[in-house]
N, C-alpha and C. Protein backbone atom coordinates (compact mmCIF):
# COMPACT_ATOMS: atom_id res chain seq x y z
N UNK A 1 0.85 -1.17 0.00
CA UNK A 1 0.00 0.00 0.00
C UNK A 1 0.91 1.24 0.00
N UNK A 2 0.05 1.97 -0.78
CA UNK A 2 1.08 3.27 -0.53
C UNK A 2 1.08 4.82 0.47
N UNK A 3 2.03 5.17 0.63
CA UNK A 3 1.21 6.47 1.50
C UNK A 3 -0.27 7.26 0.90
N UNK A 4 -0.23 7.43 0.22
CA UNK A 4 -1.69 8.25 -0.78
C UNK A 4 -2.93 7.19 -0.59
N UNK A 5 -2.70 5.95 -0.58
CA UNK A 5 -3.77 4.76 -0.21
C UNK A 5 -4.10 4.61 1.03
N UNK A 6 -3.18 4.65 1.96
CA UNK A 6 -2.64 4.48 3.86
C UNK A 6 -3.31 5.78 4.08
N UNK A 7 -3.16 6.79 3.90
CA UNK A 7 -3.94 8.09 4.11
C UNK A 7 -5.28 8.55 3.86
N UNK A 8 -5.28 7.68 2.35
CA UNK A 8 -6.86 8.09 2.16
C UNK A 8 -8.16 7.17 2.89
N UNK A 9 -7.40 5.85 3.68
CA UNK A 9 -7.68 4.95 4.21
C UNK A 9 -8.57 5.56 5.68
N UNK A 10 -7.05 6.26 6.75
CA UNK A 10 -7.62 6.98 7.45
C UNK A 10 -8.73 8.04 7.28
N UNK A 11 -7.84 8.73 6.16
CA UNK A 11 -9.43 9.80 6.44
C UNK A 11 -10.65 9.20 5.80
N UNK A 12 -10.77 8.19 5.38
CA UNK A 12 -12.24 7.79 5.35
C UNK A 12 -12.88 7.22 6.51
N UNK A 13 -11.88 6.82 7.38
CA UNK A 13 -12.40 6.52 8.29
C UNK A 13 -12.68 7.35 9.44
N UNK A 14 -11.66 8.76 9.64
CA UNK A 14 -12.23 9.59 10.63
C UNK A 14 -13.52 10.12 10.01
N UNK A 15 -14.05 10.42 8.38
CA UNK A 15 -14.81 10.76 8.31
C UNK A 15 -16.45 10.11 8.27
N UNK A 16 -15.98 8.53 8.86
CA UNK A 16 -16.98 7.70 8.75
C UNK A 16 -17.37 7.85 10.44
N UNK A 17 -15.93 7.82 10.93
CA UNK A 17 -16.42 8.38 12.50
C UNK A 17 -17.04 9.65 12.70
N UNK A 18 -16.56 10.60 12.35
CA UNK A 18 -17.53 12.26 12.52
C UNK A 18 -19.21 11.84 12.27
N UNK A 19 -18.84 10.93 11.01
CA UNK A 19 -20.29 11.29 10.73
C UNK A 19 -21.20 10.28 11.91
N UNK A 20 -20.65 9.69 12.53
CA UNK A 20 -21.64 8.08 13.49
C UNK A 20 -22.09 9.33 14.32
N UNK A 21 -20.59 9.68 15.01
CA UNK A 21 -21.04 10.36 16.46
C UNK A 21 -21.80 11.76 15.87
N UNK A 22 -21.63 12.40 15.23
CA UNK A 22 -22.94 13.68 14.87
C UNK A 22 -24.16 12.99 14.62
N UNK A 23 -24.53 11.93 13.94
CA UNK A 23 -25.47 11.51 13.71
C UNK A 23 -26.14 10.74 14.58
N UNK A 24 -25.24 9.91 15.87
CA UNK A 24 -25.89 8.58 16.74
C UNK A 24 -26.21 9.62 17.60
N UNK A 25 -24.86 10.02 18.37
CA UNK A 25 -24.80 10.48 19.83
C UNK A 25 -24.97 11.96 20.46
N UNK A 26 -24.58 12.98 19.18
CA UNK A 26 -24.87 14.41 19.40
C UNK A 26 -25.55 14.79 20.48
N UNK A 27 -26.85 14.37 19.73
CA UNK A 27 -28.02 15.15 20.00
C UNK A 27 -29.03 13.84 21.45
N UNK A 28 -28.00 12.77 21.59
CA UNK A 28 -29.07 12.10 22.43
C UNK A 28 -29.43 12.78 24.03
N UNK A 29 -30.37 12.44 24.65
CA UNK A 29 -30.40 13.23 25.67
C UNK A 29 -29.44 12.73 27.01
N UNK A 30 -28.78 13.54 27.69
CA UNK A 30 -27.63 13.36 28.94
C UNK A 30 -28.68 12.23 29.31
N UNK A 31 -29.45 11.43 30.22
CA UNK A 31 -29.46 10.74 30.99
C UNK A 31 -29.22 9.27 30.13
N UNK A 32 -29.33 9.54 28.83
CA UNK A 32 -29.03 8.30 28.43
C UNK A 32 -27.66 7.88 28.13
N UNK A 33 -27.27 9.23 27.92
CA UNK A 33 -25.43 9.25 27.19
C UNK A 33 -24.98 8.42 28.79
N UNK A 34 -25.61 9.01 29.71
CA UNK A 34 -24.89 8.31 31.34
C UNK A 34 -25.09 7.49 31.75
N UNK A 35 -25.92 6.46 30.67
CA UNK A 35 -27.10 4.81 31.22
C UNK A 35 -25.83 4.59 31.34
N UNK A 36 -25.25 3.44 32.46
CA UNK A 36 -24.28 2.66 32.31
C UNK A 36 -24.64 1.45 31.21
N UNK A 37 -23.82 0.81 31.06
CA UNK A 37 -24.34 -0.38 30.26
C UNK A 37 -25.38 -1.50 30.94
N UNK A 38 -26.26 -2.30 29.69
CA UNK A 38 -26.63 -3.11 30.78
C UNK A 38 -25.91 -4.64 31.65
N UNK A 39 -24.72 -4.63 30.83
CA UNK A 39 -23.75 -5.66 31.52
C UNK A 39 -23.08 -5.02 32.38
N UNK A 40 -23.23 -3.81 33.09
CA UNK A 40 -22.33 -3.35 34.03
C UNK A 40 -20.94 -2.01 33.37
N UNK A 41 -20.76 -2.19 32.27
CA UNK A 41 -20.21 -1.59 31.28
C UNK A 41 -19.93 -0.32 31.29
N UNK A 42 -19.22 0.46 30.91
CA UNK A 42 -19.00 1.78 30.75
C UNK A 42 -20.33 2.22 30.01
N UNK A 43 -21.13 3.51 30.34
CA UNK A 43 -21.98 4.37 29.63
C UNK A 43 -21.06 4.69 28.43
N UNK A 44 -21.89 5.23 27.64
CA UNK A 44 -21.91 6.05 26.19
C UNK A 44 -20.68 7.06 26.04
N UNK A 45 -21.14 8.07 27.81
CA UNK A 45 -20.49 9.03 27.69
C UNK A 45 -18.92 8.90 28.63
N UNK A 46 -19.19 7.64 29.11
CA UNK A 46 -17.45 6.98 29.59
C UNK A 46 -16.93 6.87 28.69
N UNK A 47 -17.42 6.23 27.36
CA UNK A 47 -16.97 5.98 26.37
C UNK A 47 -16.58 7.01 25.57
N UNK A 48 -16.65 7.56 25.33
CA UNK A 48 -16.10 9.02 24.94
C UNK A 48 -15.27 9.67 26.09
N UNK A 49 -15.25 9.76 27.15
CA UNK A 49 -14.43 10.22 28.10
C UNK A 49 -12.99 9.87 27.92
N UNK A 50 -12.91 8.15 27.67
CA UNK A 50 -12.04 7.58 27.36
C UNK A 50 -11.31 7.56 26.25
N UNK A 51 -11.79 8.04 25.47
CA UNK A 51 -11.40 7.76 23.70
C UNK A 51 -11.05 9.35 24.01
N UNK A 52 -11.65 10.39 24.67
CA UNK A 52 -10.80 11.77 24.95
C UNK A 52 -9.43 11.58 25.39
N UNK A 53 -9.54 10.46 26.45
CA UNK A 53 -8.35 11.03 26.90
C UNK A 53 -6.89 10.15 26.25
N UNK A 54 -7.44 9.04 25.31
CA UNK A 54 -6.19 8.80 24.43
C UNK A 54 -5.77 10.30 23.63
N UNK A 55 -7.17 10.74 22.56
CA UNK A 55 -6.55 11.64 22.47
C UNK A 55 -5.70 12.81 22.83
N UNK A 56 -5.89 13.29 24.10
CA UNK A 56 -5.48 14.36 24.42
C UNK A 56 -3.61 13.84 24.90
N UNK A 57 -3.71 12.36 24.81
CA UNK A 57 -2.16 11.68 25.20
C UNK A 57 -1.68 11.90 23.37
N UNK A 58 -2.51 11.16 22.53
CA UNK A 58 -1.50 11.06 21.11
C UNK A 58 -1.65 11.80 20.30
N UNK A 59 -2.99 13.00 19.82
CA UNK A 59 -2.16 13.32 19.40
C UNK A 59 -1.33 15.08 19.12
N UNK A 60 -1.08 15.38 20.42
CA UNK A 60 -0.12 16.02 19.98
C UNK A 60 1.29 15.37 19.68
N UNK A 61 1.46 14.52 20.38
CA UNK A 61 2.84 13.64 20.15
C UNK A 61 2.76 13.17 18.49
N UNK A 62 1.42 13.44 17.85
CA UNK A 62 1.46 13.06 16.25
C UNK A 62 1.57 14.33 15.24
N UNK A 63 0.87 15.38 16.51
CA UNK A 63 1.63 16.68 16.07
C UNK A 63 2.83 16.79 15.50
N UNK A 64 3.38 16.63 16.68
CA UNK A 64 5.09 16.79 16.83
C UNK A 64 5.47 16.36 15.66
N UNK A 65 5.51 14.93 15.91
CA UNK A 65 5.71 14.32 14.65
C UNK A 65 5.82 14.36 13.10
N UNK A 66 4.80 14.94 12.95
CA UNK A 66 4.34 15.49 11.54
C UNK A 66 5.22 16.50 11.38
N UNK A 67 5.19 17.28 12.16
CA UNK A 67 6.08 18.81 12.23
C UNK A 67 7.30 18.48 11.62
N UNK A 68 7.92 17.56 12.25
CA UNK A 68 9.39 17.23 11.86
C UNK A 68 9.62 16.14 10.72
N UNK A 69 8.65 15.86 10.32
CA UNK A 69 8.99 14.43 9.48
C UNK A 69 9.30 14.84 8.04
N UNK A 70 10.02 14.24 7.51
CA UNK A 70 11.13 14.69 6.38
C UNK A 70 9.75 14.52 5.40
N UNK A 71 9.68 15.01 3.82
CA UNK A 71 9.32 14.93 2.82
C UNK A 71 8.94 13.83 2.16
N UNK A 72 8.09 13.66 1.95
CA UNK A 72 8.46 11.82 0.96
C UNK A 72 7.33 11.82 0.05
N UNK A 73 7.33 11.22 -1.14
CA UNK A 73 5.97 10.93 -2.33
C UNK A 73 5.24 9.72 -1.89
N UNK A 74 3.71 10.63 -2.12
CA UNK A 74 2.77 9.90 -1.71
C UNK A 74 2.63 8.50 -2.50
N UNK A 75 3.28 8.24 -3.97
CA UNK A 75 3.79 6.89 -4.31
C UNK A 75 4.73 6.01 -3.50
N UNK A 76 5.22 6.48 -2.24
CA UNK A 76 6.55 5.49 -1.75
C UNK A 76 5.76 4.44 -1.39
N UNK A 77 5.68 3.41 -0.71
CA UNK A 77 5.13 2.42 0.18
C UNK A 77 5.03 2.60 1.49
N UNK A 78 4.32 2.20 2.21
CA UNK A 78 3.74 2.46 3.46
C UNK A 78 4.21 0.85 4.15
N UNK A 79 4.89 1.00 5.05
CA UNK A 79 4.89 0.13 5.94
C UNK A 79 5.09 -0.38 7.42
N UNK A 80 3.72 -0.68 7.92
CA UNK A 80 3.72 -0.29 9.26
C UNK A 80 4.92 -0.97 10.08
N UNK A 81 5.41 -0.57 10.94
CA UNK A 81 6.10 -0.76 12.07
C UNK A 81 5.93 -2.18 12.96
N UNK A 82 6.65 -3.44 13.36
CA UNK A 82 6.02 -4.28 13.85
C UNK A 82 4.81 -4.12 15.25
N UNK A 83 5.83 -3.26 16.29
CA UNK A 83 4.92 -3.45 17.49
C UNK A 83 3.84 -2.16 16.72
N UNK A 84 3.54 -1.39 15.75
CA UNK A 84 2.50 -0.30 15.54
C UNK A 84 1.65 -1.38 15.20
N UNK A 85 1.65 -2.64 14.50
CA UNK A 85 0.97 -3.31 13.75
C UNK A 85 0.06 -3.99 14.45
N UNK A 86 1.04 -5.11 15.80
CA UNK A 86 0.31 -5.12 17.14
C UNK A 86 -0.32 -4.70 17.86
N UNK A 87 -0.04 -3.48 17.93
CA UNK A 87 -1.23 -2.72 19.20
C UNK A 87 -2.43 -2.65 18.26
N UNK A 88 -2.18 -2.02 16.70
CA UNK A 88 -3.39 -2.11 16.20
C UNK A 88 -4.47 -3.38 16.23
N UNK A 89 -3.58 -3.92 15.78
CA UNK A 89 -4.28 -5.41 15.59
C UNK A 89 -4.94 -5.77 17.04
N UNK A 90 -4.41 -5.32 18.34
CA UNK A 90 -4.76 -6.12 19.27
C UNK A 90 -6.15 -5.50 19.98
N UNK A 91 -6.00 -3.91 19.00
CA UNK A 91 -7.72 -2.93 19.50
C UNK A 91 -8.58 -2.85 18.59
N UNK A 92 -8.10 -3.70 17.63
CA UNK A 92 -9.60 -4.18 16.26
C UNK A 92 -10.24 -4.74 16.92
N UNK A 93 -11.54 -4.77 16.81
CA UNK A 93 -12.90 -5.55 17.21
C UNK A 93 -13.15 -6.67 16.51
N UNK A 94 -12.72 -6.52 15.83
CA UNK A 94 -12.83 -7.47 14.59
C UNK A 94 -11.81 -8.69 14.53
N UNK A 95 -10.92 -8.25 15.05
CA UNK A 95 -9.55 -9.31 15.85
C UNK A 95 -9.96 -9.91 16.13
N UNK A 96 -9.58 -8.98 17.37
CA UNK A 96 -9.97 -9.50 18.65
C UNK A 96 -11.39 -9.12 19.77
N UNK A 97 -11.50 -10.35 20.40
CA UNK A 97 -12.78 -10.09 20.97
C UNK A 97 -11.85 -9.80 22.65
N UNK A 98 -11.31 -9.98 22.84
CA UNK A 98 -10.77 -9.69 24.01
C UNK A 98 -10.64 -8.55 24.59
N UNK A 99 -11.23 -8.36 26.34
CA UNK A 99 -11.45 -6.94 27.00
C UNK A 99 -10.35 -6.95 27.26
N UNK A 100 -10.15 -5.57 27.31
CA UNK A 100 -8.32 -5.09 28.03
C UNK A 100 -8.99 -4.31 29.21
N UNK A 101 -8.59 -4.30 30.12
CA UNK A 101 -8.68 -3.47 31.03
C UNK A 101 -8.07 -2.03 30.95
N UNK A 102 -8.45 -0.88 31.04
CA UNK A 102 -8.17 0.86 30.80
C UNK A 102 -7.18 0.70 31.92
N UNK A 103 -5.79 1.21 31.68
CA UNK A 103 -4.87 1.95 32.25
C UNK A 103 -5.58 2.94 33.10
N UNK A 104 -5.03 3.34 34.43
CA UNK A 104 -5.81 4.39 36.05
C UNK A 104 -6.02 5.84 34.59
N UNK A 105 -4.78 5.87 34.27
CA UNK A 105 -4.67 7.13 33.39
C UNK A 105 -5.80 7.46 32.31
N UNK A 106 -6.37 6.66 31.86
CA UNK A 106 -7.47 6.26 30.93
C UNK A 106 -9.00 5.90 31.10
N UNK A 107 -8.89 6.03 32.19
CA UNK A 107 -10.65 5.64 33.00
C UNK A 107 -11.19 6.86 32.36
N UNK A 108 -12.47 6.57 32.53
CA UNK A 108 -13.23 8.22 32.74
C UNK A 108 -13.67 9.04 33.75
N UNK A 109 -13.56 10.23 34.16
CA UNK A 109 -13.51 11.07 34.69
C UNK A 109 -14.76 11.57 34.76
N UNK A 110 -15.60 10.78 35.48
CA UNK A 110 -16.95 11.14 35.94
C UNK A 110 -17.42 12.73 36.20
N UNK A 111 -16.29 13.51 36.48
CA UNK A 111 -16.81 14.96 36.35
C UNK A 111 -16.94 15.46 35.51
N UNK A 112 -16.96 14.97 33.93
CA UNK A 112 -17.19 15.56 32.80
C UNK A 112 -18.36 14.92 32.06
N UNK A 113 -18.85 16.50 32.11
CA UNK A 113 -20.50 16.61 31.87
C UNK A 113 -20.60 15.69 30.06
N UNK A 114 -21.71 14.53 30.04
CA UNK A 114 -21.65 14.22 28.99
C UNK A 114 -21.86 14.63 28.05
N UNK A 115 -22.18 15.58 27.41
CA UNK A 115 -22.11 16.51 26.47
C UNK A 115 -21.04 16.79 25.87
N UNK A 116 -20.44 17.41 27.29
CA UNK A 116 -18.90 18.06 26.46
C UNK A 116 -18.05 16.75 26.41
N UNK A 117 -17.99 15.43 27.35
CA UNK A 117 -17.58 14.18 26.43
C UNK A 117 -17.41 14.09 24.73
N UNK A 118 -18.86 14.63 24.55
CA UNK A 118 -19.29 14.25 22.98
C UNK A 118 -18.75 15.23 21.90
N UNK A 119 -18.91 16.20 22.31
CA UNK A 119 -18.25 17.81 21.99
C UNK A 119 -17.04 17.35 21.64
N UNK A 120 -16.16 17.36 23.26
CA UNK A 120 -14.91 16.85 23.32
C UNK A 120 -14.35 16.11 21.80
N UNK A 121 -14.89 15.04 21.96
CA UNK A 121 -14.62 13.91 21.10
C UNK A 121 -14.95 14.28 19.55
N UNK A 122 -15.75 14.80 19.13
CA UNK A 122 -16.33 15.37 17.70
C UNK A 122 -14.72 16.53 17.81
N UNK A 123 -14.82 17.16 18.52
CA UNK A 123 -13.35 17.89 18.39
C UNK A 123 -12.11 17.71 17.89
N UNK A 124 -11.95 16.46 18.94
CA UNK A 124 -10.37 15.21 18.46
C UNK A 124 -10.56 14.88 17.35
N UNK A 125 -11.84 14.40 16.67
CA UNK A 125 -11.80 14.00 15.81
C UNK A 125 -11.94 15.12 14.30
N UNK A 126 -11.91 15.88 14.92
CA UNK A 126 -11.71 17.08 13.73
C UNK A 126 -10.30 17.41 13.46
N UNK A 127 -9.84 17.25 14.77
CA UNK A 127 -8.01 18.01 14.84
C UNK A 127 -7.21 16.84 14.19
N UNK A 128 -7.52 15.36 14.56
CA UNK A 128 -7.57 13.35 13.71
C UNK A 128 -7.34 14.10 12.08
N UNK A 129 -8.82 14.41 11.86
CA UNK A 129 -8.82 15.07 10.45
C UNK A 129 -7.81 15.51 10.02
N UNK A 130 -7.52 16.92 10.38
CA UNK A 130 -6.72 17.99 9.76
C UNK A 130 -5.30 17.29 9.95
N UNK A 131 -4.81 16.23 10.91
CA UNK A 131 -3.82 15.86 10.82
C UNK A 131 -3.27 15.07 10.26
N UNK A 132 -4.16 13.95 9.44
CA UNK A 132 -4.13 13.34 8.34
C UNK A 132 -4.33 13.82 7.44
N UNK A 133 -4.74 15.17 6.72
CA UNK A 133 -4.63 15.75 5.47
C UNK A 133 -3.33 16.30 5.62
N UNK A 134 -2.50 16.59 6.71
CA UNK A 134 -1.44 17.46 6.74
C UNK A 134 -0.08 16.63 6.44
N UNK A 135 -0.99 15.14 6.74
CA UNK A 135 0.84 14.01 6.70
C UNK A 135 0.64 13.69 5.26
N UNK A 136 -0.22 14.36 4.26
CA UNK A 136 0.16 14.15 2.83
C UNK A 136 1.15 14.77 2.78
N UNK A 137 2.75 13.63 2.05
CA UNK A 137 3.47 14.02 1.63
C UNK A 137 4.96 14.21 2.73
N UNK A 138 4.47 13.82 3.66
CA UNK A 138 5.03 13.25 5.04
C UNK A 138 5.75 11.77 4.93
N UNK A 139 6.84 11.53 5.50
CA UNK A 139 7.59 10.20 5.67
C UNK A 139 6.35 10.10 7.41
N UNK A 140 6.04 8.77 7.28
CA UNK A 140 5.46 8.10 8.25
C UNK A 140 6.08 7.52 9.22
N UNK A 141 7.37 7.76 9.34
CA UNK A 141 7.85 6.88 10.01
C UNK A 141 8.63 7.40 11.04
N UNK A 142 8.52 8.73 11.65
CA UNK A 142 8.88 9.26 13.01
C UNK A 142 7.88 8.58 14.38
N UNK A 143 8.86 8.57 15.03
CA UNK A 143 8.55 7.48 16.61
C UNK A 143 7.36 8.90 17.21
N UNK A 144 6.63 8.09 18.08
CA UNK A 144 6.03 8.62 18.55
C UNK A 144 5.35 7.36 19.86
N UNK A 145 6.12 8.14 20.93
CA UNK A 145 5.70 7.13 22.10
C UNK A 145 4.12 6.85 22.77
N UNK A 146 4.33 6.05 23.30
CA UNK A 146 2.77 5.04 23.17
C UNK A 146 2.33 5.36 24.91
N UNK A 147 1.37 5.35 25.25
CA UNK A 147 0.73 5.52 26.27
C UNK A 147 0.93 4.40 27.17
N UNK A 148 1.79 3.17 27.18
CA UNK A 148 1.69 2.14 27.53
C UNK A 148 2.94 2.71 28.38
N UNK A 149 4.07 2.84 27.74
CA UNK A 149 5.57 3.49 28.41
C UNK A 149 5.86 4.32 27.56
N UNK A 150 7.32 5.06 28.18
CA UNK A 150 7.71 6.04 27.26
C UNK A 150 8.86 5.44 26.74
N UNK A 151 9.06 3.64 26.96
CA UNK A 151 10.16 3.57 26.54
C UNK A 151 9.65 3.09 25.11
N UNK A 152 8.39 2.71 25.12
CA UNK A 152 7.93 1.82 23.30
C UNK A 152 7.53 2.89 22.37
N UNK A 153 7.61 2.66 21.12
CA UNK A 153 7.35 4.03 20.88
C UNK A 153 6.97 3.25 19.69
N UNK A 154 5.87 3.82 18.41
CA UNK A 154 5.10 3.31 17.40
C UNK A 154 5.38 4.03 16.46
N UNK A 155 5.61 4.11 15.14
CA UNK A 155 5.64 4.62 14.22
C UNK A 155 4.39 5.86 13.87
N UNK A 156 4.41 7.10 13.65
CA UNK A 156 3.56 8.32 13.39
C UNK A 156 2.18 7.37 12.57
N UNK A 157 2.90 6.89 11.60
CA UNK A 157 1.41 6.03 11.06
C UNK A 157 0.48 5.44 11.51
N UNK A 158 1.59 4.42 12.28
CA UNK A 158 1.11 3.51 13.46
C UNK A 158 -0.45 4.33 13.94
N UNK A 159 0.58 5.41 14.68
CA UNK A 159 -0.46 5.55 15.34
C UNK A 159 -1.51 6.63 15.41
N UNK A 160 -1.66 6.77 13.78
CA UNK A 160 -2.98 7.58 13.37
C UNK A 160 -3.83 6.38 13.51
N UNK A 161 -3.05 5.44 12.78
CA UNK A 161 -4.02 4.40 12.99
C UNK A 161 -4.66 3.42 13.97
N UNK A 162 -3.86 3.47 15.31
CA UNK A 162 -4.04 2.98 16.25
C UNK A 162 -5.09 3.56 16.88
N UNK A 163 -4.85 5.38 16.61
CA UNK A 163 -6.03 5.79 17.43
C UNK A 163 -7.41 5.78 17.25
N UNK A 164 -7.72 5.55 14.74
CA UNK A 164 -8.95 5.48 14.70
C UNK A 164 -9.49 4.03 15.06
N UNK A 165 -8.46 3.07 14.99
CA UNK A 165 -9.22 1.54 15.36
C UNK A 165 -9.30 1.62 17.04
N UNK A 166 -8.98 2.26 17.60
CA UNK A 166 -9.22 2.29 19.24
C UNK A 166 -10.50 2.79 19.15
N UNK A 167 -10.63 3.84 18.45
CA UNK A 167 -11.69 4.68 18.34
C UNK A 167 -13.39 3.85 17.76
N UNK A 168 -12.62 3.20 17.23
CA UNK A 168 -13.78 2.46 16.11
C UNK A 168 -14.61 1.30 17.11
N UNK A 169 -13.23 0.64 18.16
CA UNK A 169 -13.49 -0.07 19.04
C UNK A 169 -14.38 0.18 20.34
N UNK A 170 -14.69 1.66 20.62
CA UNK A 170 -15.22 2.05 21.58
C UNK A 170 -16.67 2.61 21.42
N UNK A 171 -16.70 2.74 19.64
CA UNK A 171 -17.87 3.27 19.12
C UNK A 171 -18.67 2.66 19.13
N UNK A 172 -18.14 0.89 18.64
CA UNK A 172 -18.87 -0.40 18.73
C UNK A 172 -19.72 -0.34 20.48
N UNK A 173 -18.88 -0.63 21.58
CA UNK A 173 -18.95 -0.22 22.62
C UNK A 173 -20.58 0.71 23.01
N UNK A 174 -20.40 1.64 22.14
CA UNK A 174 -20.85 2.89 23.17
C UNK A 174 -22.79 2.50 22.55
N UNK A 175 -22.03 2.44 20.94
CA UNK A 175 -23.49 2.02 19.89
C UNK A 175 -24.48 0.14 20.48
N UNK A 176 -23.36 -0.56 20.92
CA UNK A 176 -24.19 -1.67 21.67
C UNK A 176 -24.84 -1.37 22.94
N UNK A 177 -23.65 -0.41 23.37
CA UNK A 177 -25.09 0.18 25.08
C UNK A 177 -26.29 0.93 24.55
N UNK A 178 -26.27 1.59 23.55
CA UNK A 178 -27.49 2.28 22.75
C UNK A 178 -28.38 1.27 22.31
N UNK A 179 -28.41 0.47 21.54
CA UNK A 179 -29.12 -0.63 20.88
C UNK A 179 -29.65 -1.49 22.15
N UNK A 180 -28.87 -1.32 23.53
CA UNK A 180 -29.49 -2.66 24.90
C UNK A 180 -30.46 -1.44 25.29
N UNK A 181 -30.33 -0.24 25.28
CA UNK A 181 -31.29 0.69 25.91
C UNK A 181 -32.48 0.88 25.31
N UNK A 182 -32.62 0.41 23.52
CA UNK A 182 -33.57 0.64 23.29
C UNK A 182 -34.41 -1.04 23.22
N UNK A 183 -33.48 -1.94 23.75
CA UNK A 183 -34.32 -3.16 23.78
C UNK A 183 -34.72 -3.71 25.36
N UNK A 184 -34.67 -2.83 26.55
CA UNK A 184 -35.16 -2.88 27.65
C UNK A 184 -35.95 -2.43 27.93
């Protein structure tokens, strides 16, 4: 695959995400965004709490990244990083069915009103946007450390992409507590 393919990849997919959450979750009303699940589960708007606060960890560190990353044609080849490939692979839904437990750093933060959760998150995923139109033409392959330690660090690609399949993973998440609320 090439960078111009790897890119147009992502942004179809942040723009498949903008459009869920404007369209599912916007406009639903707070007491439901806060139903917990009915398996005990994170609410709607945990779920977004959480997927905030990866963002607000990666990506400026993809900022950075971009900032400095040398020149390259969107014909070169794209090729992900081993451990970038892993983490992705291991927060597909589609993988894997397996729960991970949220890092203390990564819970949600019950004092944030669910709304601006949603806000929040339609936000990241705007700034997601603009930062994948900006790595056209970008070498992909500046480190950018991972929320796990600061000693592992994932390739810039990596982890555009890590963050929309995390993202994609929590949407699933947030859209199955929606679908149990309207079948109780």
């Amino acid at each position: 695959m090439t960078h111009q393919e790897f890119l147009d990849t992502l942004e179809q997919h942040v723009e498949e995400q903008l459009k869920e959450v404007i369209a599912v979750f916007q406009n639903l009303p707070e007491d439901r965004l806060l139903q917990p699940a009915a398996n005990g589960g994170w609410s709607m708007a945990e779920c977004f709490m959480h997927l905030n606060s990866y963002a607000a960890f990666y990506l400026p560190r993809i900022t950075h990244a971009l900032a400095t990353a040398d020149s390259i044609s969107l014909n070169e080849p794209f090729k992900h990083g081993f451990l970038g490939k892993y983490f992705i692979d291991m927060m597909d839904a589609e993988q894997s069915t397996k729960k991970y437990k949220a890092m203390k750093k990564h819970r949600p933060d019950h004092a944030v009103p669910a709304y601006a959760a949603v806000s929040d998150f339609i936000a990241h995923l705007e700034t997601l946007q603009a930062l994948v139109r900006n790595a056209r033409g970008k070498a992909l392959n500046k480190s950018v450390k991972t929320s796990i330690s600061p000693l592992l660090s994932i390739k810039v690609g990596d982890a555009l992409q890590f963050v929309l399949t995390h993202n994609r993973r929590h949407l699933l998440q947030a859209r199955k507590n929606l679908e149990s609320q309207i079948t109780r």
